[in-house]
N, C-alpha and C. Protein backbone atom coordinates (compact mmCIF):
# COMPACT_ATOMS: atom_id res chain seq x y z
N UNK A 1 0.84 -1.18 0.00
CA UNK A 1 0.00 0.00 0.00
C UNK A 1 0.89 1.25 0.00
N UNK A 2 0.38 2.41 -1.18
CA UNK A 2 0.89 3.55 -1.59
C UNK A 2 1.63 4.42 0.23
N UNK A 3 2.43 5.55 0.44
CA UNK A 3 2.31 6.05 1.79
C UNK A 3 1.19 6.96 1.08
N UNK A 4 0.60 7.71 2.43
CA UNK A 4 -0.35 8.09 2.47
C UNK A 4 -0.27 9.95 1.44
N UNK A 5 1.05 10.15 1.33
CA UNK A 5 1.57 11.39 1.12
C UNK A 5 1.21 10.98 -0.61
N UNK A 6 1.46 9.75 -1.30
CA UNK A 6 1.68 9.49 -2.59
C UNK A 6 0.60 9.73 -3.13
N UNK A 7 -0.68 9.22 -2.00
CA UNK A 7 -1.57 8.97 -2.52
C UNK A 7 -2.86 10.58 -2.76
N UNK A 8 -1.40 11.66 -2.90
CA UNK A 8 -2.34 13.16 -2.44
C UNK A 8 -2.95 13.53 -1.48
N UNK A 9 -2.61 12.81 -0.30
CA UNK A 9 -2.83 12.98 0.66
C UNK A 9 -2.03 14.22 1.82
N UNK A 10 -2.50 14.83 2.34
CA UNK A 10 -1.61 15.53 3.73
C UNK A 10 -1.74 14.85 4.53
N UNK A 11 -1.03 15.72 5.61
CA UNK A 11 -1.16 14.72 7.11
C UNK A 11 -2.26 14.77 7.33
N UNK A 12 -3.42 15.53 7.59
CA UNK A 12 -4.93 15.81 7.88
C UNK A 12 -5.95 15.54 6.67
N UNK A 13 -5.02 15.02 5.70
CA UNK A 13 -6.59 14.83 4.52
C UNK A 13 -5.90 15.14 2.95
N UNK A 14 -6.78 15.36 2.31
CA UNK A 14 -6.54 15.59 0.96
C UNK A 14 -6.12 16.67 0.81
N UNK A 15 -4.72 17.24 -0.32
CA UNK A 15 -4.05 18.26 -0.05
C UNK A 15 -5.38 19.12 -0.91
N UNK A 16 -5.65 20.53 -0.63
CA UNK A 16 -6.13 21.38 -1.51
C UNK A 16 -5.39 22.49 -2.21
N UNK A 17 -4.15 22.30 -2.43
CA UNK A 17 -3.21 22.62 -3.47
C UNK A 17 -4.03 23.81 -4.22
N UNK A 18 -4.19 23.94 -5.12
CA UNK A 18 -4.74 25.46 -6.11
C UNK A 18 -6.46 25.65 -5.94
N UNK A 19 -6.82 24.47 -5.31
CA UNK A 19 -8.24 24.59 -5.11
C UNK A 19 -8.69 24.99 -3.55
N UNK A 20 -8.50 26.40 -3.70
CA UNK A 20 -8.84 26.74 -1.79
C UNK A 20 -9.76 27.80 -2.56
N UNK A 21 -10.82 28.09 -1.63
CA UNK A 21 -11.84 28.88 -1.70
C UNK A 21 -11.26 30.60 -1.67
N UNK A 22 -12.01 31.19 -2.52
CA UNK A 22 -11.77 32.82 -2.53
C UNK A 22 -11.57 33.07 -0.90
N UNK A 23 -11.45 34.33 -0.41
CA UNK A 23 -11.57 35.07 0.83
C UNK A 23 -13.02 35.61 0.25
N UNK A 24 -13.81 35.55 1.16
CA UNK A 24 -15.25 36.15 1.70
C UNK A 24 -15.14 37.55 1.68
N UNK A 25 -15.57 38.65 0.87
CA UNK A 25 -15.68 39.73 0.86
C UNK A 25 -17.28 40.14 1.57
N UNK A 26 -16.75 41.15 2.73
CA UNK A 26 -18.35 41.59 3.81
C UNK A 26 -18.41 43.03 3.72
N UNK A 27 -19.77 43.59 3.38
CA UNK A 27 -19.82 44.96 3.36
C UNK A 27 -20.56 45.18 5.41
N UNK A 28 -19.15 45.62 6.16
CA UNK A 28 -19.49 46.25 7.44
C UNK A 28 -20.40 46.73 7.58
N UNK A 29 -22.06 46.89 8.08
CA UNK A 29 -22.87 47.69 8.53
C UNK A 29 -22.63 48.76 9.84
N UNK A 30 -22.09 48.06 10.97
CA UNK A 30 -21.48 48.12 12.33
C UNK A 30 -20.45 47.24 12.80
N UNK A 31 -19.72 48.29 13.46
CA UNK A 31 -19.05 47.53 14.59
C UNK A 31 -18.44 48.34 15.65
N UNK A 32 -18.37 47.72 16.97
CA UNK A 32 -18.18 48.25 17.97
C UNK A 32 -17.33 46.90 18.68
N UNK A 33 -16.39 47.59 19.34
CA UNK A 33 -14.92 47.50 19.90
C UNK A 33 -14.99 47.27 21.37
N UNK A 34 -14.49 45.69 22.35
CA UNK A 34 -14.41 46.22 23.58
C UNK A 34 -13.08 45.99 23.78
N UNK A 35 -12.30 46.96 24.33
CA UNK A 35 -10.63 46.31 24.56
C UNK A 35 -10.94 45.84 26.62
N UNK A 36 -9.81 45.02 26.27
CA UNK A 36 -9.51 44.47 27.56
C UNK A 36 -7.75 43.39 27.63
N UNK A 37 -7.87 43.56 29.28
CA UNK A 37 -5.95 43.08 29.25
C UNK A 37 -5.64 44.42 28.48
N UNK A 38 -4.22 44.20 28.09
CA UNK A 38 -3.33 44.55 28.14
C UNK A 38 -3.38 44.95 26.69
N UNK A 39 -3.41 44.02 25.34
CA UNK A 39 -3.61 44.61 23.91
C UNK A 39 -4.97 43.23 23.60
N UNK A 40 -5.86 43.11 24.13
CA UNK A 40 -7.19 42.17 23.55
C UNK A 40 -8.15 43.33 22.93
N UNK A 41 -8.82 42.78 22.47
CA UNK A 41 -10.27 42.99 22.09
C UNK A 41 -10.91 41.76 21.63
N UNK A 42 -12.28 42.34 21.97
CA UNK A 42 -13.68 41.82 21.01
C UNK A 42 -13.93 42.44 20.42
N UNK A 43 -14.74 42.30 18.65
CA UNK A 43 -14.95 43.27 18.02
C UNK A 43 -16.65 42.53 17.80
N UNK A 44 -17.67 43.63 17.88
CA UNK A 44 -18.77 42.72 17.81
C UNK A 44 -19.54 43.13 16.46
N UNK A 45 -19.80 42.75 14.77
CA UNK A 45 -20.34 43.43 13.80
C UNK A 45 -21.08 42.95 13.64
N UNK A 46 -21.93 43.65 12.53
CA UNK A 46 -23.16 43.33 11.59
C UNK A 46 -22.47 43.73 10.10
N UNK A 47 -22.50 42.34 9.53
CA UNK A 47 -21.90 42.01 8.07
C UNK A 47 -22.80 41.46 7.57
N UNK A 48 -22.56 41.61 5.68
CA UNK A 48 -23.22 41.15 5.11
C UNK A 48 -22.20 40.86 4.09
N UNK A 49 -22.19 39.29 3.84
CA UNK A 49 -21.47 38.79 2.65
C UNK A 49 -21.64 38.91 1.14
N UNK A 50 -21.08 39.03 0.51
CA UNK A 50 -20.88 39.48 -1.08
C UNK A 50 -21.18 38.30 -1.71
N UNK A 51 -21.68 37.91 -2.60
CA UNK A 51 -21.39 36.73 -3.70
C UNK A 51 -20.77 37.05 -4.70
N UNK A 52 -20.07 35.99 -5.04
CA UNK A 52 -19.55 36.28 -6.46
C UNK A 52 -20.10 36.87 -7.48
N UNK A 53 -21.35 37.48 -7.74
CA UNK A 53 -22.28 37.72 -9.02
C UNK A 53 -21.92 39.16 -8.29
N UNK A 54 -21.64 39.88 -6.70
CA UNK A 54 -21.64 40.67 -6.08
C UNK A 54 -23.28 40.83 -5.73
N UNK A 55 -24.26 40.48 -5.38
CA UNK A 55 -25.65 39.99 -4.71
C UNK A 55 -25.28 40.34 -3.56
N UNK A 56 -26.37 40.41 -2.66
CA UNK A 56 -25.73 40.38 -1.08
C UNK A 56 -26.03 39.46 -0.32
N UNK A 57 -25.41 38.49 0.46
CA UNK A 57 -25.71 37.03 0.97
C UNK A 57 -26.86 37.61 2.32
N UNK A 58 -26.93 36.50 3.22
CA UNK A 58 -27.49 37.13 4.36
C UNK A 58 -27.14 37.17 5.33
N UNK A 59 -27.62 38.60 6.02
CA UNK A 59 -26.42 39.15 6.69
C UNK A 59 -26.59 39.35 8.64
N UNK A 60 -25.69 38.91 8.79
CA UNK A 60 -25.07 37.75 10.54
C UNK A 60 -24.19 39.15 11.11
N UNK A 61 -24.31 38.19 12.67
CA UNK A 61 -23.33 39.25 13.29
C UNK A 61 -22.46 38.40 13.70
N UNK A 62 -21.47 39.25 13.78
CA UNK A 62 -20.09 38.52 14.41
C UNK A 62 -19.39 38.57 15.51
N UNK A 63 -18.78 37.86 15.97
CA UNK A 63 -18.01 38.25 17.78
C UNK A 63 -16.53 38.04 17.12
N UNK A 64 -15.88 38.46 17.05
CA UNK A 64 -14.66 38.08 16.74
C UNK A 64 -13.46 38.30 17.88
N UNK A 65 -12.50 37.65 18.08
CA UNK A 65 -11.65 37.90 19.24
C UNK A 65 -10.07 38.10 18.90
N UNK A 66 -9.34 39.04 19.31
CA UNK A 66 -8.43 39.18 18.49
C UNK A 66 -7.29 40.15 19.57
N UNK A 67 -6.42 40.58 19.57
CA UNK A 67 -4.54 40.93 19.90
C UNK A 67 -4.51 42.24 18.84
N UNK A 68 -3.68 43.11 19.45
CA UNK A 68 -3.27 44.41 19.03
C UNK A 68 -1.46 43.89 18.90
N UNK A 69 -1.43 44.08 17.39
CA UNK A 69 0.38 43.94 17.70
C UNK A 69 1.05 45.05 18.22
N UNK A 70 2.45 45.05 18.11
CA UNK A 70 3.17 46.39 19.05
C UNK A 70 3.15 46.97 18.15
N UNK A 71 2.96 47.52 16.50
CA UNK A 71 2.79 48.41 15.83
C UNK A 71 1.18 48.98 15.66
N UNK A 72 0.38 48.39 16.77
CA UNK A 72 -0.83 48.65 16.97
C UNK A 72 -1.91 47.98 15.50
N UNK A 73 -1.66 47.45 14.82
CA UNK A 73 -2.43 46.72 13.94
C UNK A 73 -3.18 45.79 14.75
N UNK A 74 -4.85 45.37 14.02
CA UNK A 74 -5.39 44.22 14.92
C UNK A 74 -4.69 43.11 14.13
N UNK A 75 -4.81 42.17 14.63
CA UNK A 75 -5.24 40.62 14.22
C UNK A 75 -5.97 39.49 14.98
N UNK A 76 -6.64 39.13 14.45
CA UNK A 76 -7.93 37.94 14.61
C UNK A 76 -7.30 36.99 14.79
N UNK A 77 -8.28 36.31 16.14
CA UNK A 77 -8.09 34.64 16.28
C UNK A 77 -8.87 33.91 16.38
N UNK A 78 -10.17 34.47 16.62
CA UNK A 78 -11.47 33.41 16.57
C UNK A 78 -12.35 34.46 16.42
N UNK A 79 -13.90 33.62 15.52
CA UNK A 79 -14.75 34.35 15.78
C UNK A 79 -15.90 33.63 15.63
N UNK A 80 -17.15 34.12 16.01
CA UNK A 80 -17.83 33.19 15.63
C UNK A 80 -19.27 34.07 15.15
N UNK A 81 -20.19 33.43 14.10
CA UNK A 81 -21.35 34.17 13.82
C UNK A 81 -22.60 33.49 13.41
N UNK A 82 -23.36 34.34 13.31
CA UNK A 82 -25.08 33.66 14.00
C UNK A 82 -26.05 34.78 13.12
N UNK A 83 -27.27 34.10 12.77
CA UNK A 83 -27.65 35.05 11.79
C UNK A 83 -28.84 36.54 12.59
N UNK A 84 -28.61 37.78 11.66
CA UNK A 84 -28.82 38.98 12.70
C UNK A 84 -30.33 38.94 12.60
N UNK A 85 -31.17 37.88 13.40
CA UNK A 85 -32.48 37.71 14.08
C UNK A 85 -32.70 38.44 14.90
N UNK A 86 -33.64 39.03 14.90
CA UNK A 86 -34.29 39.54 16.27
C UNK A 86 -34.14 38.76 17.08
N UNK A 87 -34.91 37.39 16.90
CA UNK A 87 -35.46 36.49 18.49
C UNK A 87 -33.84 36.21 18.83
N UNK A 88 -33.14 35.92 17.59
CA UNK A 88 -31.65 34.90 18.23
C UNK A 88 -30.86 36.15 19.06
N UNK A 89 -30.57 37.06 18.52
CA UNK A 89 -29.56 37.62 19.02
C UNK A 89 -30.59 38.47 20.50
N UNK A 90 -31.49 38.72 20.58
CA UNK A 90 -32.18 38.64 22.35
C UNK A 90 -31.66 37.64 23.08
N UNK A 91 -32.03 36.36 22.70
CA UNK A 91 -31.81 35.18 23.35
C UNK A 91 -30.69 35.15 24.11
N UNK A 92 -29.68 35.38 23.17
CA UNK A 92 -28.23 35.16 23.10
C UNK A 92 -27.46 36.46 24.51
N UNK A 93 -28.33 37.61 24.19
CA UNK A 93 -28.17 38.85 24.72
C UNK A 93 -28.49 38.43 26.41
N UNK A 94 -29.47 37.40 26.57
CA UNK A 94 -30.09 37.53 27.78
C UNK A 94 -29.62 36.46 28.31
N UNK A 95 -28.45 35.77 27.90
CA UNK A 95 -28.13 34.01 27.99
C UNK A 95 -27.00 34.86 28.61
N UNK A 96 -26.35 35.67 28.38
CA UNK A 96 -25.03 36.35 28.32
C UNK A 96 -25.14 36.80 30.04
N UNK A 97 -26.64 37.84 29.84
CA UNK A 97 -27.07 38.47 31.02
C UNK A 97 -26.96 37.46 32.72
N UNK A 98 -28.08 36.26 32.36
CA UNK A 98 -27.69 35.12 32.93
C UNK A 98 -26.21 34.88 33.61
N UNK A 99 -25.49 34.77 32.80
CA UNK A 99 -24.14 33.49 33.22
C UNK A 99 -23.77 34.74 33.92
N UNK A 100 -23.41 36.28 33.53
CA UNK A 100 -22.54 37.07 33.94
C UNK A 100 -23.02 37.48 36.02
N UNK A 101 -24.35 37.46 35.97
CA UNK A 101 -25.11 37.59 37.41
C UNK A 101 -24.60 36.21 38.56
């Protein structure tokens, strides 16, 4: 049996070599900034994704979590998003309210 590398394989799976997906282009509606520590933030938006035809996908909010370098630029390390519902993002708002009491 082939090694696993022969067989176009990576260590985690099938290599995707020239076939990786565009970057996601989002037209910002909002966003608002909480810093904390030392160089953190949360950045919390309302985006709306682009399609390729340029259409507008539908549009989510985001929590994203992210580091200030020492030349003060952000950069991102996680984020996560949920679509911008009324009922969800209450829910979510009052789930928050909860744990923090």
């Amino acid at each position: 049996m082939a090694d696993y590398r022969e067989r176009g394989y990576g260590r985690y799976g099938r290599d995707r070599g020239d076939r990786r997906r565009e970057r996601v282009v989002y037209e910002v509606i909002k966003t608002e900034t909480v810093n904390y520590g030392v160089n953190k933030f949360i950045e919390l938006s309302r985006k709306i994704p682009k399609n390729e035809d340029g259409s507008p996908g539908q549009e989510f909010i985001s929590i994203s979590k992210g580091y200030y370098t020492p030349n003060g630029e952000r950069r991102y390390k996680e984020g996560l998003g949920f679509p911008s519902d009324a009922k969800v993002t209450e829910e979510i708002i009052e789930k928050i309210k909860a744990v923090v009491q």
